[in-house]
N, C-alpha and C. Protein backbone atom coordinates (compact mmCIF):
# COMPACT_ATOMS: atom_id res chain seq x y z
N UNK A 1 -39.87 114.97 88.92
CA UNK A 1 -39.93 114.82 87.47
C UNK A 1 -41.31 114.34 87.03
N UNK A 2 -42.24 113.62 88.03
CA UNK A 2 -43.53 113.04 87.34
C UNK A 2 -44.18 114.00 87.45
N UNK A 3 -44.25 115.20 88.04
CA UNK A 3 -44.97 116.09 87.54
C UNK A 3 -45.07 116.85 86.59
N UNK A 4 -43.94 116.89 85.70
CA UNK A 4 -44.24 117.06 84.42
C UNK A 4 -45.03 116.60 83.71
N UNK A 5 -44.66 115.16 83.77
CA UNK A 5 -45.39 114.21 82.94
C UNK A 5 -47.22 114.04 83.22
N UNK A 6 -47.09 114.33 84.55
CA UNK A 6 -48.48 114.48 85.33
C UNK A 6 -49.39 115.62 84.72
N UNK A 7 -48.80 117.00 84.32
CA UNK A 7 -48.96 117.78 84.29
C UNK A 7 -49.77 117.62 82.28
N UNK A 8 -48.33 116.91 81.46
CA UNK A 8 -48.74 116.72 80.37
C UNK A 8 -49.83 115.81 80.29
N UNK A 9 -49.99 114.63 80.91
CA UNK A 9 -50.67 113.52 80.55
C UNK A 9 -52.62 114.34 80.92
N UNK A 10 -52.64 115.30 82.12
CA UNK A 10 -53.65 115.71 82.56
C UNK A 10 -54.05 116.33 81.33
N UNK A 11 -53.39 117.02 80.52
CA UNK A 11 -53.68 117.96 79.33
C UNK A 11 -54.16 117.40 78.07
N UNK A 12 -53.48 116.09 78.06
CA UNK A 12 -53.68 114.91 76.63
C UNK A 12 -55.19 114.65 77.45
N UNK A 13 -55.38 113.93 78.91
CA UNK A 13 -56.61 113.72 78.76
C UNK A 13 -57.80 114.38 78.44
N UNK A 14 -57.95 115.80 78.62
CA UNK A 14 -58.79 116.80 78.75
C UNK A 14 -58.82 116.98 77.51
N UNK A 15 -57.80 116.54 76.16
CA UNK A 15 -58.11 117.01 74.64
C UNK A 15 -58.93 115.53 74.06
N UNK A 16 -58.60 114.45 74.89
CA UNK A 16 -58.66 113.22 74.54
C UNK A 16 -60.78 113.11 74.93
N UNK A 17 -60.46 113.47 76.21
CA UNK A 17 -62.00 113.74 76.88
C UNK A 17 -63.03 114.60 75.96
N UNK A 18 -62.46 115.63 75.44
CA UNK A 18 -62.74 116.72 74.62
C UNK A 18 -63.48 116.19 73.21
N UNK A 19 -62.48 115.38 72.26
CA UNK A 19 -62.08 114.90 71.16
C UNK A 19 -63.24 113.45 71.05
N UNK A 20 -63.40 112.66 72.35
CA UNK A 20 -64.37 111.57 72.48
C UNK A 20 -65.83 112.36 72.53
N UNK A 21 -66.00 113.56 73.05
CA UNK A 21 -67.26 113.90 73.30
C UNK A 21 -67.91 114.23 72.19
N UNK A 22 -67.05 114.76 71.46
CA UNK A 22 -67.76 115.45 70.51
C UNK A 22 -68.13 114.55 69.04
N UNK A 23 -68.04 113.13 69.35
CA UNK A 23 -67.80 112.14 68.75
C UNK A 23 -68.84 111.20 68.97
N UNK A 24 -68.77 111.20 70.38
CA UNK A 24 -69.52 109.57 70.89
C UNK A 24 -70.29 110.73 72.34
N UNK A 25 -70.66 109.42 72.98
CA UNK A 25 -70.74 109.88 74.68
C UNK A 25 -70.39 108.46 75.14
N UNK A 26 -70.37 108.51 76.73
CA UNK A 26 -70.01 107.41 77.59
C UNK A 26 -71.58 106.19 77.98
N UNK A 27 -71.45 105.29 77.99
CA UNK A 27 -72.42 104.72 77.92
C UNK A 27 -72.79 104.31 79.10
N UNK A 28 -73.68 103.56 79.24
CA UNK A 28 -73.57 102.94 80.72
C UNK A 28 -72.80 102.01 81.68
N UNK A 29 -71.95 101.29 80.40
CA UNK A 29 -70.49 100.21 81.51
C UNK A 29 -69.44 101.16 81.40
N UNK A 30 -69.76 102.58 81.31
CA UNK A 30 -68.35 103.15 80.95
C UNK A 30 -67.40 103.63 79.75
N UNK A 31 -68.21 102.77 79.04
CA UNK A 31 -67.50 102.77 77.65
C UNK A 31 -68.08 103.73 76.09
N UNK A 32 -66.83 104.06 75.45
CA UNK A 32 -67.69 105.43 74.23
C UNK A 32 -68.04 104.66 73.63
N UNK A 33 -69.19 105.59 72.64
CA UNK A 33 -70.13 104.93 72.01
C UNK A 33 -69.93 105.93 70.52
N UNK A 34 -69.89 105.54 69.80
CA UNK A 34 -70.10 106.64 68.58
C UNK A 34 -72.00 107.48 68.77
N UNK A 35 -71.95 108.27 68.25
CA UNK A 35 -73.38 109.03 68.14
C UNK A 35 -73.50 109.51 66.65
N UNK A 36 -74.75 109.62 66.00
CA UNK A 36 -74.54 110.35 65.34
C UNK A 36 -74.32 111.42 65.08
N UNK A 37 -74.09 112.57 64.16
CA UNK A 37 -74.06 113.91 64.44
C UNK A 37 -74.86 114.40 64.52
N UNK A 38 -75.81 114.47 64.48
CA UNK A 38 -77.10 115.19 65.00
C UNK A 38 -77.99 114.29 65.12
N UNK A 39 -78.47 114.18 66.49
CA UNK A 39 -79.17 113.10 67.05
C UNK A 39 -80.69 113.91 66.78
N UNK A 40 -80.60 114.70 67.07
CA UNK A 40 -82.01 115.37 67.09
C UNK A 40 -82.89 115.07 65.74
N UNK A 41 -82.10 115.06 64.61
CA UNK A 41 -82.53 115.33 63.43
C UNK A 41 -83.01 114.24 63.04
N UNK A 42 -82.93 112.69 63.64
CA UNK A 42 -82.90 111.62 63.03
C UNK A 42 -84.27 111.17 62.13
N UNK A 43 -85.43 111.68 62.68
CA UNK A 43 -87.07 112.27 62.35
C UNK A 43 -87.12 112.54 61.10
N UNK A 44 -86.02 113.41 60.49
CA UNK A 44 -86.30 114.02 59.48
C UNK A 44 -85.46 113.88 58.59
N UNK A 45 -85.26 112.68 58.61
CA UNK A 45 -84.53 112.43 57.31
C UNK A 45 -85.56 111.89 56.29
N UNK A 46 -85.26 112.44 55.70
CA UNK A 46 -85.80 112.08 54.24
C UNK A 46 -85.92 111.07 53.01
N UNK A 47 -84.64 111.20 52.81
CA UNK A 47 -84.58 110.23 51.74
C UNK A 47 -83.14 109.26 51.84
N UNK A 48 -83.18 107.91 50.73
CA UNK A 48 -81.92 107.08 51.23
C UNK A 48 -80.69 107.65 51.09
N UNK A 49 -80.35 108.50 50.09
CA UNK A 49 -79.21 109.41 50.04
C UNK A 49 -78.81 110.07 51.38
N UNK A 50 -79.93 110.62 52.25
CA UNK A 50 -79.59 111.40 53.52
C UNK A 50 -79.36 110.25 54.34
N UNK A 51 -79.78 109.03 54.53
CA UNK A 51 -79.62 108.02 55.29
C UNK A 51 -78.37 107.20 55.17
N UNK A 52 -78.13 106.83 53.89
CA UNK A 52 -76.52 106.46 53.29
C UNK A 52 -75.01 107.66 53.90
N UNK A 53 -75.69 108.51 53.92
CA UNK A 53 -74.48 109.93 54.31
C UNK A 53 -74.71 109.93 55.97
N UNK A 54 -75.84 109.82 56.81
CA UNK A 54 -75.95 109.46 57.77
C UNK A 54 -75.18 107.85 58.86
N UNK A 55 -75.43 107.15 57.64
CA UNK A 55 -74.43 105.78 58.14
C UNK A 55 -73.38 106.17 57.82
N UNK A 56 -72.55 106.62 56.54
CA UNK A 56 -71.33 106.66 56.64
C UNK A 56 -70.50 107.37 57.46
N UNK A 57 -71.22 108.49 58.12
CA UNK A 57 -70.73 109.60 59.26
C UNK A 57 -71.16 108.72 60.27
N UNK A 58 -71.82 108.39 60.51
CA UNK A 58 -71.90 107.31 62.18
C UNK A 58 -70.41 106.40 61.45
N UNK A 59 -70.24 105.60 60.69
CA UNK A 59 -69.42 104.43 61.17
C UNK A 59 -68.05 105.53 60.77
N UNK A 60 -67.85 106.84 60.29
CA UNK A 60 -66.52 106.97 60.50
C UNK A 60 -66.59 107.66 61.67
N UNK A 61 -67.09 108.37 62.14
CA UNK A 61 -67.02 108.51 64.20
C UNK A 61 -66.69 107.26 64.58
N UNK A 62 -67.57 106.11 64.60
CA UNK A 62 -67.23 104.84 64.98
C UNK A 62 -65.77 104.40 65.24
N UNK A 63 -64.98 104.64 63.95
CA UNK A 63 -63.90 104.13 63.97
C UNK A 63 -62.92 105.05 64.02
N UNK A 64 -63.45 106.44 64.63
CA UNK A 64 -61.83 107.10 65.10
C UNK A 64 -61.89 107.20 66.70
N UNK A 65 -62.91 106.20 67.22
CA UNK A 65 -63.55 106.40 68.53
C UNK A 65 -62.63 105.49 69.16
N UNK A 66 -62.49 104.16 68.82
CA UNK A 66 -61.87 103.14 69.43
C UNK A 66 -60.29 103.90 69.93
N UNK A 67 -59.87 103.72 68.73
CA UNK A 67 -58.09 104.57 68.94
C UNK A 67 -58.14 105.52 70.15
N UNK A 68 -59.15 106.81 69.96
CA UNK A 68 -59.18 107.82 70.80
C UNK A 68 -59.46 107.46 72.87
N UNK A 69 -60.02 106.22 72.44
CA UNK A 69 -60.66 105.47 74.00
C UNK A 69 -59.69 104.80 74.69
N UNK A 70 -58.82 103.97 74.02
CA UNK A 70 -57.96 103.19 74.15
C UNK A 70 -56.52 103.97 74.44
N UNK A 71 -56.16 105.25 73.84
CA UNK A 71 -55.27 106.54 74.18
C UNK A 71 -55.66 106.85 75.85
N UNK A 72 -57.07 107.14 75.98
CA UNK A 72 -57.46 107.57 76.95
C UNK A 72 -56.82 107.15 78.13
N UNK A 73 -57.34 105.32 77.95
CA UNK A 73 -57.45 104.20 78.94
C UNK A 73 -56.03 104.43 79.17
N UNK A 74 -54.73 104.26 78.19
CA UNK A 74 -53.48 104.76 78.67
C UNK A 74 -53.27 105.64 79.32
N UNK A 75 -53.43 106.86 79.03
CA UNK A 75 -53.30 107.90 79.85
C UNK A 75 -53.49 107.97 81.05
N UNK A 76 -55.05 107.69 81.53
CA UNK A 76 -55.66 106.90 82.74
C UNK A 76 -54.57 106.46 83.63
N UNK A 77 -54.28 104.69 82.29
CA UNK A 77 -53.45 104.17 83.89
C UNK A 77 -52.10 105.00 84.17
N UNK A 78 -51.77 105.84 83.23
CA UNK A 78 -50.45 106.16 83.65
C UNK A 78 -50.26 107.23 84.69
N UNK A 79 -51.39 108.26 84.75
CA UNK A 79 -51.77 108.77 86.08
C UNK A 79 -51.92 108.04 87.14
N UNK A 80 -53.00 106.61 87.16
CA UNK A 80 -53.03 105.80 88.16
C UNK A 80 -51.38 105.68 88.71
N UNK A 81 -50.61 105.29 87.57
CA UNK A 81 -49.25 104.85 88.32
C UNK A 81 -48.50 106.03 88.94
N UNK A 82 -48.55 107.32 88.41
CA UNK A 82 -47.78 108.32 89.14
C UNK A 82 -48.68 108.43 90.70
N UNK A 83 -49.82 108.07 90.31
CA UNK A 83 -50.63 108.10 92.21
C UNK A 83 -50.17 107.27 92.86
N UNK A 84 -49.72 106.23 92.12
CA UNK A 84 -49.14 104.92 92.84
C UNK A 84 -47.47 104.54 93.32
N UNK A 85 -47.03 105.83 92.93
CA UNK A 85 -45.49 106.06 92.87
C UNK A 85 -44.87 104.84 92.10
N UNK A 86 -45.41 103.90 90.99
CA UNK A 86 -44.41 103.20 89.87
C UNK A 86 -44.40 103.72 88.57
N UNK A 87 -44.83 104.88 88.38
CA UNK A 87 -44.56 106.08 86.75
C UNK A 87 -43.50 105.33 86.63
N UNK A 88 -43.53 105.20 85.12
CA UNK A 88 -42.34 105.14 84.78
C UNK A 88 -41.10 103.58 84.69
N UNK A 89 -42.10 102.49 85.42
CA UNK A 89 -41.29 101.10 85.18
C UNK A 89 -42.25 100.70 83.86
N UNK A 90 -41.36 99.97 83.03
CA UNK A 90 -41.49 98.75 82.23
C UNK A 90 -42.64 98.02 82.54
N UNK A 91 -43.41 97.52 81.73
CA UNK A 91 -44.71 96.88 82.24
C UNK A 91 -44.21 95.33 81.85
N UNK A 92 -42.98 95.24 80.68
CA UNK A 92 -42.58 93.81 80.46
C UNK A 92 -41.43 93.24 81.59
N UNK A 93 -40.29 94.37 81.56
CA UNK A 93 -39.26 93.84 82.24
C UNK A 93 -39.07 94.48 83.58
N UNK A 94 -39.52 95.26 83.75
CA UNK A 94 -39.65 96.24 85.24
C UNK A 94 -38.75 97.37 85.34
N UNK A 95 -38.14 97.64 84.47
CA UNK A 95 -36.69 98.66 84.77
C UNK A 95 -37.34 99.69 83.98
N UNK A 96 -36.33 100.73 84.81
CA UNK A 96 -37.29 102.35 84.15
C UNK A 96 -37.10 102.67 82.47
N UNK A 97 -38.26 103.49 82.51
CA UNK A 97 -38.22 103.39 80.94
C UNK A 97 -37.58 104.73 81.23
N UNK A 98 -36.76 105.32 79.37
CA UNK A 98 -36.15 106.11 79.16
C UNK A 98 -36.46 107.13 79.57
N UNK A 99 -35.92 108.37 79.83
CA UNK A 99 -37.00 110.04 79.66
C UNK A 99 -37.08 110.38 78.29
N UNK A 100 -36.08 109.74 77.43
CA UNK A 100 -36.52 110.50 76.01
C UNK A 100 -37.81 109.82 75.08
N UNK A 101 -38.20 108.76 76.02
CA UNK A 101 -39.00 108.11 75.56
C UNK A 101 -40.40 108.37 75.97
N UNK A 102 -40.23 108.76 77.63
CA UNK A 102 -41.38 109.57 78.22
C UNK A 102 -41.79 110.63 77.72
N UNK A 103 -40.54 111.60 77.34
CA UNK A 103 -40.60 113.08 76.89
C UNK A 103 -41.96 112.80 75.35
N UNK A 104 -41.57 112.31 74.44
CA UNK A 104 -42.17 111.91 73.61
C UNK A 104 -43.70 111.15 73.57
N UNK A 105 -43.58 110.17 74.81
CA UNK A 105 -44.90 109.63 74.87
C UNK A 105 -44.97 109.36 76.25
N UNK A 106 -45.50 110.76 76.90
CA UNK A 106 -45.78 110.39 78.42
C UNK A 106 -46.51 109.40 79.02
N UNK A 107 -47.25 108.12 78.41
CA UNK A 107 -48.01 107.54 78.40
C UNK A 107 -47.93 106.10 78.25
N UNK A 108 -46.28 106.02 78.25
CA UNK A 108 -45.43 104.61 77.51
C UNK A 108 -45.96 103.58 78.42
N UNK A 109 -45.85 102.46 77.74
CA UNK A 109 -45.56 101.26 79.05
C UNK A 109 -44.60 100.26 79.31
N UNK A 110 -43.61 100.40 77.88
CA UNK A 110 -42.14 99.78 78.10
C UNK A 110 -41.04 100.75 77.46
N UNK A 111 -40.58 99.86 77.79
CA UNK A 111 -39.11 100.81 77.52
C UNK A 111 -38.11 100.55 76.10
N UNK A 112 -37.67 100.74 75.76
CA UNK A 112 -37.40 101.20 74.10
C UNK A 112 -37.15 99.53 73.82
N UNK A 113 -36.02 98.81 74.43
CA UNK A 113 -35.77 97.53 74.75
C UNK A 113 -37.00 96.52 74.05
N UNK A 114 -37.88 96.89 75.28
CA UNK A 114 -39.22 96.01 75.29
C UNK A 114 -40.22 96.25 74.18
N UNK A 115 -39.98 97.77 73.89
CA UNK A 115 -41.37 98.31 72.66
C UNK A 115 -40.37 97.50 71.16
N UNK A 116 -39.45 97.80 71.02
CA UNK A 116 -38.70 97.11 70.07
C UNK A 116 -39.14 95.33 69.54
N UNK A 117 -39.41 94.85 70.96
CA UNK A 117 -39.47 93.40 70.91
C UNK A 117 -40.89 92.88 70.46
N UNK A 118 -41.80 93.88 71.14
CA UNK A 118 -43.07 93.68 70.78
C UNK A 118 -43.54 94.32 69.59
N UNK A 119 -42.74 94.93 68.69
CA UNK A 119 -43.23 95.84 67.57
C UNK A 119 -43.28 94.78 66.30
């Protein structure tokens, strides 16, 4: 059965991987970085209007970057755990989480119980 989930989670990362690049790049501890959208161009900007429209497109990359990194980092460990044969336990209480809960978010880390408690 974790190869399904293996199968989905590989696919979320590769849109997730996809979706960060074209956004940010990886920095040197590892971590995304927003970029601007055209790095090349930065020379030729002109005037404060182009520079004002320039910050506001850097800080909204900025802030759809975090969410998208932090998706990732899930995804990540949840492959780590199917390598590790524990896919699929509770990260609060240890007991398996649902499949309809997996089906939905292959990427969970508790179980309906536990996400309930912490919500």
């Amino acid at each position: 059965m974790s190869n399904i989930y293996k199968t989905k989670l590989e696919e979320e990362k590769k849109l997730l991987e996809d979706e960060l690049a074209s956004i940010g790049q990886v920095d040197k501890t590892g971590d995304w970085k927003a970029t601007p959208e055209d790095e090349t161009n930065i020379q030729e900007v002109q005037d404060e209007a182009d520079m004002a429209e320039r910050s506001e497109d850097f800080e909204e990359r900025s802030s759809k970057l975090d969410p998208l990194e932090d998706r990732l980092n899930d995804v990540k460990k949840a492959l780590e755990k199917i390598e590790n044969n524990n896919y699929g336990d509770c990260e609060i209480c240890k007991e398996k989480i649902e499949e309809d809960r997996l089906e939905v978010n292959p990427a969970a880390k508790t179980c309906k119980g536990c996400m309930e408690k912490i919500i």
